[in-house]
Protein backbone atom coordinates (compact mmCIF):
# COMPACT_ATOMS: atom_id res chain seq x y z
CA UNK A 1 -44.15 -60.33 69.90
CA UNK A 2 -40.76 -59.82 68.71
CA UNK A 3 -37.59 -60.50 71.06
CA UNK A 4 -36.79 -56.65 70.53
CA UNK A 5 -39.87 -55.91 72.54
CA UNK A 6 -38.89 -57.94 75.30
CA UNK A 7 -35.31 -57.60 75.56
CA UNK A 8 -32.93 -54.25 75.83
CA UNK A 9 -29.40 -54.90 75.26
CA UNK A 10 -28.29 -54.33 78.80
CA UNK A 11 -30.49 -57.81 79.28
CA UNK A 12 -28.58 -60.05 77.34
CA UNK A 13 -25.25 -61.41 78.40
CA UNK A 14 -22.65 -64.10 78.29
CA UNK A 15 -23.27 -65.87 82.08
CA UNK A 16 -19.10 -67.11 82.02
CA UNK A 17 -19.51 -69.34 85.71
CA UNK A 18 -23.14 -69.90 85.79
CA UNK A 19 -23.35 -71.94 89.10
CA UNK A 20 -26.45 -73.82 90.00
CA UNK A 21 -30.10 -73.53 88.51
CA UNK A 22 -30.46 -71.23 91.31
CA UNK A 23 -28.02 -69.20 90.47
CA UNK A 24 -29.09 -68.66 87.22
CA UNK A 25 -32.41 -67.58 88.17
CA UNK A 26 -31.29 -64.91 90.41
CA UNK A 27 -28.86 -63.81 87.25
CA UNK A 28 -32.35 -63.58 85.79
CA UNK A 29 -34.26 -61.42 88.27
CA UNK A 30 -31.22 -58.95 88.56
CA UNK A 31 -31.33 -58.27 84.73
CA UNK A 32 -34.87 -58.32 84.45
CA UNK A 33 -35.66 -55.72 87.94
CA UNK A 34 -32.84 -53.43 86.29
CA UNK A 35 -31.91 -50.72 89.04
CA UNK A 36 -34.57 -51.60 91.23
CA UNK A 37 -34.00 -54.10 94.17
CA UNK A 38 -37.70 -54.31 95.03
CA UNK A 39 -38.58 -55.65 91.87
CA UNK A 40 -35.16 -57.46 91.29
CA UNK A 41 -36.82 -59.63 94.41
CA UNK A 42 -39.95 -59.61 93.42
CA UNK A 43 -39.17 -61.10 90.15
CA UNK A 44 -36.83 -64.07 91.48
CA UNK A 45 -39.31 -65.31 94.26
CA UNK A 46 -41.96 -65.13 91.19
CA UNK A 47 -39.27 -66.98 88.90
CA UNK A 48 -38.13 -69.47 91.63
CA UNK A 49 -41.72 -70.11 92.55
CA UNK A 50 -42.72 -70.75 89.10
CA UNK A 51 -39.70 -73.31 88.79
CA UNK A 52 -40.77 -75.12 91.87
CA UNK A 53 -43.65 -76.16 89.76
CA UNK A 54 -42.03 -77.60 87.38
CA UNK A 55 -39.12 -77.22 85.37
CA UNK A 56 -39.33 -74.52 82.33
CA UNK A 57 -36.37 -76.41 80.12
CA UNK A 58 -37.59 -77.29 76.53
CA UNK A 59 -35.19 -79.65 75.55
CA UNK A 60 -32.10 -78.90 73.45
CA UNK A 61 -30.36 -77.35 76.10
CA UNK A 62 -32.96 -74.33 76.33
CA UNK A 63 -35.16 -73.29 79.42
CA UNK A 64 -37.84 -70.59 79.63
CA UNK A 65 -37.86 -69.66 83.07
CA UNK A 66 -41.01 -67.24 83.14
CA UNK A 67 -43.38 -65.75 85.83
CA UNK A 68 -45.73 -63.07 86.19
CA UNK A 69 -45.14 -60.08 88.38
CA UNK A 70 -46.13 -56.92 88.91
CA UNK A 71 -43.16 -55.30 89.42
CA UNK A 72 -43.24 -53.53 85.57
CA UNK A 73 -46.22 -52.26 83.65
CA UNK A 74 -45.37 -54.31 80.30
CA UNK A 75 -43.58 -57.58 79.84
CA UNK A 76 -39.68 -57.91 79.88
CA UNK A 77 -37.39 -60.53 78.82
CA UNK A 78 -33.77 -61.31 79.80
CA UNK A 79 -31.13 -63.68 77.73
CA UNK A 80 -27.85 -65.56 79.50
CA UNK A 81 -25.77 -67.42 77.24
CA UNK A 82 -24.07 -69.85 79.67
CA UNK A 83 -20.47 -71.03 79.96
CA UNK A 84 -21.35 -74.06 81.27
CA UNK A 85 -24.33 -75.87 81.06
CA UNK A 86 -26.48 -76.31 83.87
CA UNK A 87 -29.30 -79.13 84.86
CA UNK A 88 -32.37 -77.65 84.78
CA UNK A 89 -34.33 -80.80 85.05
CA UNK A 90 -35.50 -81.47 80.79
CA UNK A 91 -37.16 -84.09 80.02
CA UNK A 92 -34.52 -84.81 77.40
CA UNK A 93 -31.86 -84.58 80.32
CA UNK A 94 -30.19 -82.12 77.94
CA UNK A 95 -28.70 -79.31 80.38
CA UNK A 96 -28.88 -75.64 79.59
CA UNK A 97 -27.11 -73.45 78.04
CA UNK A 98 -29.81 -70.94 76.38
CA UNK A 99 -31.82 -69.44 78.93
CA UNK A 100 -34.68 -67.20 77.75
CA UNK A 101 -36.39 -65.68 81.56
CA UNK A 102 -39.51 -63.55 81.52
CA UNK A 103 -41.97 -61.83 83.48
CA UNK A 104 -44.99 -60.50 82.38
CA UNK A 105 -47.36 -58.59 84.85
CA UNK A 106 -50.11 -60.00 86.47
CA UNK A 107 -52.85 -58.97 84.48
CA UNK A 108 -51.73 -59.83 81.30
CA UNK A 109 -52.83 -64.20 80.73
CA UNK A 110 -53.20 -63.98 77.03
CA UNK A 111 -50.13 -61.59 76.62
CA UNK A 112 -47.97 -64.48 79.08
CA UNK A 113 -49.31 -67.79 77.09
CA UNK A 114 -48.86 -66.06 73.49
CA UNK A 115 -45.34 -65.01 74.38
CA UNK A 116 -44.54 -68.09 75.61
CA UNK A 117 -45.45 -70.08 72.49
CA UNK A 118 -43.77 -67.62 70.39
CA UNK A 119 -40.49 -68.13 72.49
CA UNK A 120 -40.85 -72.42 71.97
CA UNK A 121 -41.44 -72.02 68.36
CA UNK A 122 -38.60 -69.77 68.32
CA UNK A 123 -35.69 -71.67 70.43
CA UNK A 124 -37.31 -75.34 68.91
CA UNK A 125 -35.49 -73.67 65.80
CA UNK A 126 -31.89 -75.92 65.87
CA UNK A 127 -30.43 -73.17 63.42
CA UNK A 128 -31.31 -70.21 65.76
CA UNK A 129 -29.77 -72.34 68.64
CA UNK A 130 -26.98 -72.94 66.71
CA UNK A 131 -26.64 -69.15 65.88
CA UNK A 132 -26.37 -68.46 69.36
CA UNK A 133 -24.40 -71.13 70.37
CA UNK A 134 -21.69 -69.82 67.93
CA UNK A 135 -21.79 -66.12 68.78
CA UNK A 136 -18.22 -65.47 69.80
CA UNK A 137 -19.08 -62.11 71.84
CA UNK A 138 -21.94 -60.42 73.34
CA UNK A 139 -22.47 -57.76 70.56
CA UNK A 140 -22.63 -61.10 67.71
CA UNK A 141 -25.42 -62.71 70.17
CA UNK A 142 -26.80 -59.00 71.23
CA UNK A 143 -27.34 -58.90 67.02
CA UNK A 144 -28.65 -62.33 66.29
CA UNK A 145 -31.36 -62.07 69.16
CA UNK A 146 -32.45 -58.39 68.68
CA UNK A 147 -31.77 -58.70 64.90
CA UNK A 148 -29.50 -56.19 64.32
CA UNK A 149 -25.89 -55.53 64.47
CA UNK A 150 -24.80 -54.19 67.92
CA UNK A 151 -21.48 -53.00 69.45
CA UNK A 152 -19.34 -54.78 70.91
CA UNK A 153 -18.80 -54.61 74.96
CA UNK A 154 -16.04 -55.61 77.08
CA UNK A 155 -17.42 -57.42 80.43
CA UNK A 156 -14.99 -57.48 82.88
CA UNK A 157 -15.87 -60.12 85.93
């Protein structure tokens, strides 16, 4: 499944003061329940749950937090570039900075496993990394993940 199915560009952003893990996972459930504060809740008890588990960093600074939910009919992904990185427990002891979080409903297994290998073969990529390491503003990394150009966007904290 391509990234542009996942994502919107509304769901990818530069996280400036990330926090804690924690912190980053409820950054993660707002983007990915949108306008809806049922489902933004839904999603981080499901994402902070999943974590509890064990932690969803790959290594190289990237983690895959992931759940499923039923708060949405299809599957939706959400991208935070952090400022600083955070510890999200590797194995590598790498902290994050790349943060790939998805949900995929309920009834979806084979949907939720094939996304999620198609998201580590993706992010193992050091190039891609790189690529988004180096974007210098939301638009650049909006472009290199959805893979096309997009507008610039002023953020303003």
């Amino acid at each position: 499944m391509p990234l542009a199915d996942l994502l919107t560009a509304e769901r990818i952003v530069m996280l400036t003061d990330p926090g804690s893990r924690n912190h980053v996972l409820d950054a993660a459930a707002r983007l990915l329940g949108g306008a809806s504060p049922m489902a933004t809740a839904a999603i981080g008890a499901a994402l902070h749950e999943r974590e509890s588990l064990g932690s969803t960093a790959l290594g190289h600074g990237v983690a895959i937090p992931h759940a499923r939910s039923n708060a949405f009919d299809s599957a939706r992904g959400a991208f935070l570039r952090l400022g600083r990185p955070v510890d999200f427990g590797a194995s590598d002891q790498a902290p994050v900075d790349l943060v790939f979080a998805m949900v995929v409903p309920g009834d979806a297994p084979q949907q939720y496993l094939d996304t999620l290998g198609e998201l580590a073969e993706r992010f193992s990529s050091g190039t891609f990394r790189d690529v988004l390491r180096d974007a210098r503003d939301v638009g650049t990394l909006r472009g290199a993940l959805l893979g096309r150009p997009q507008p610039t966007m002023r953020i303003t904290p």
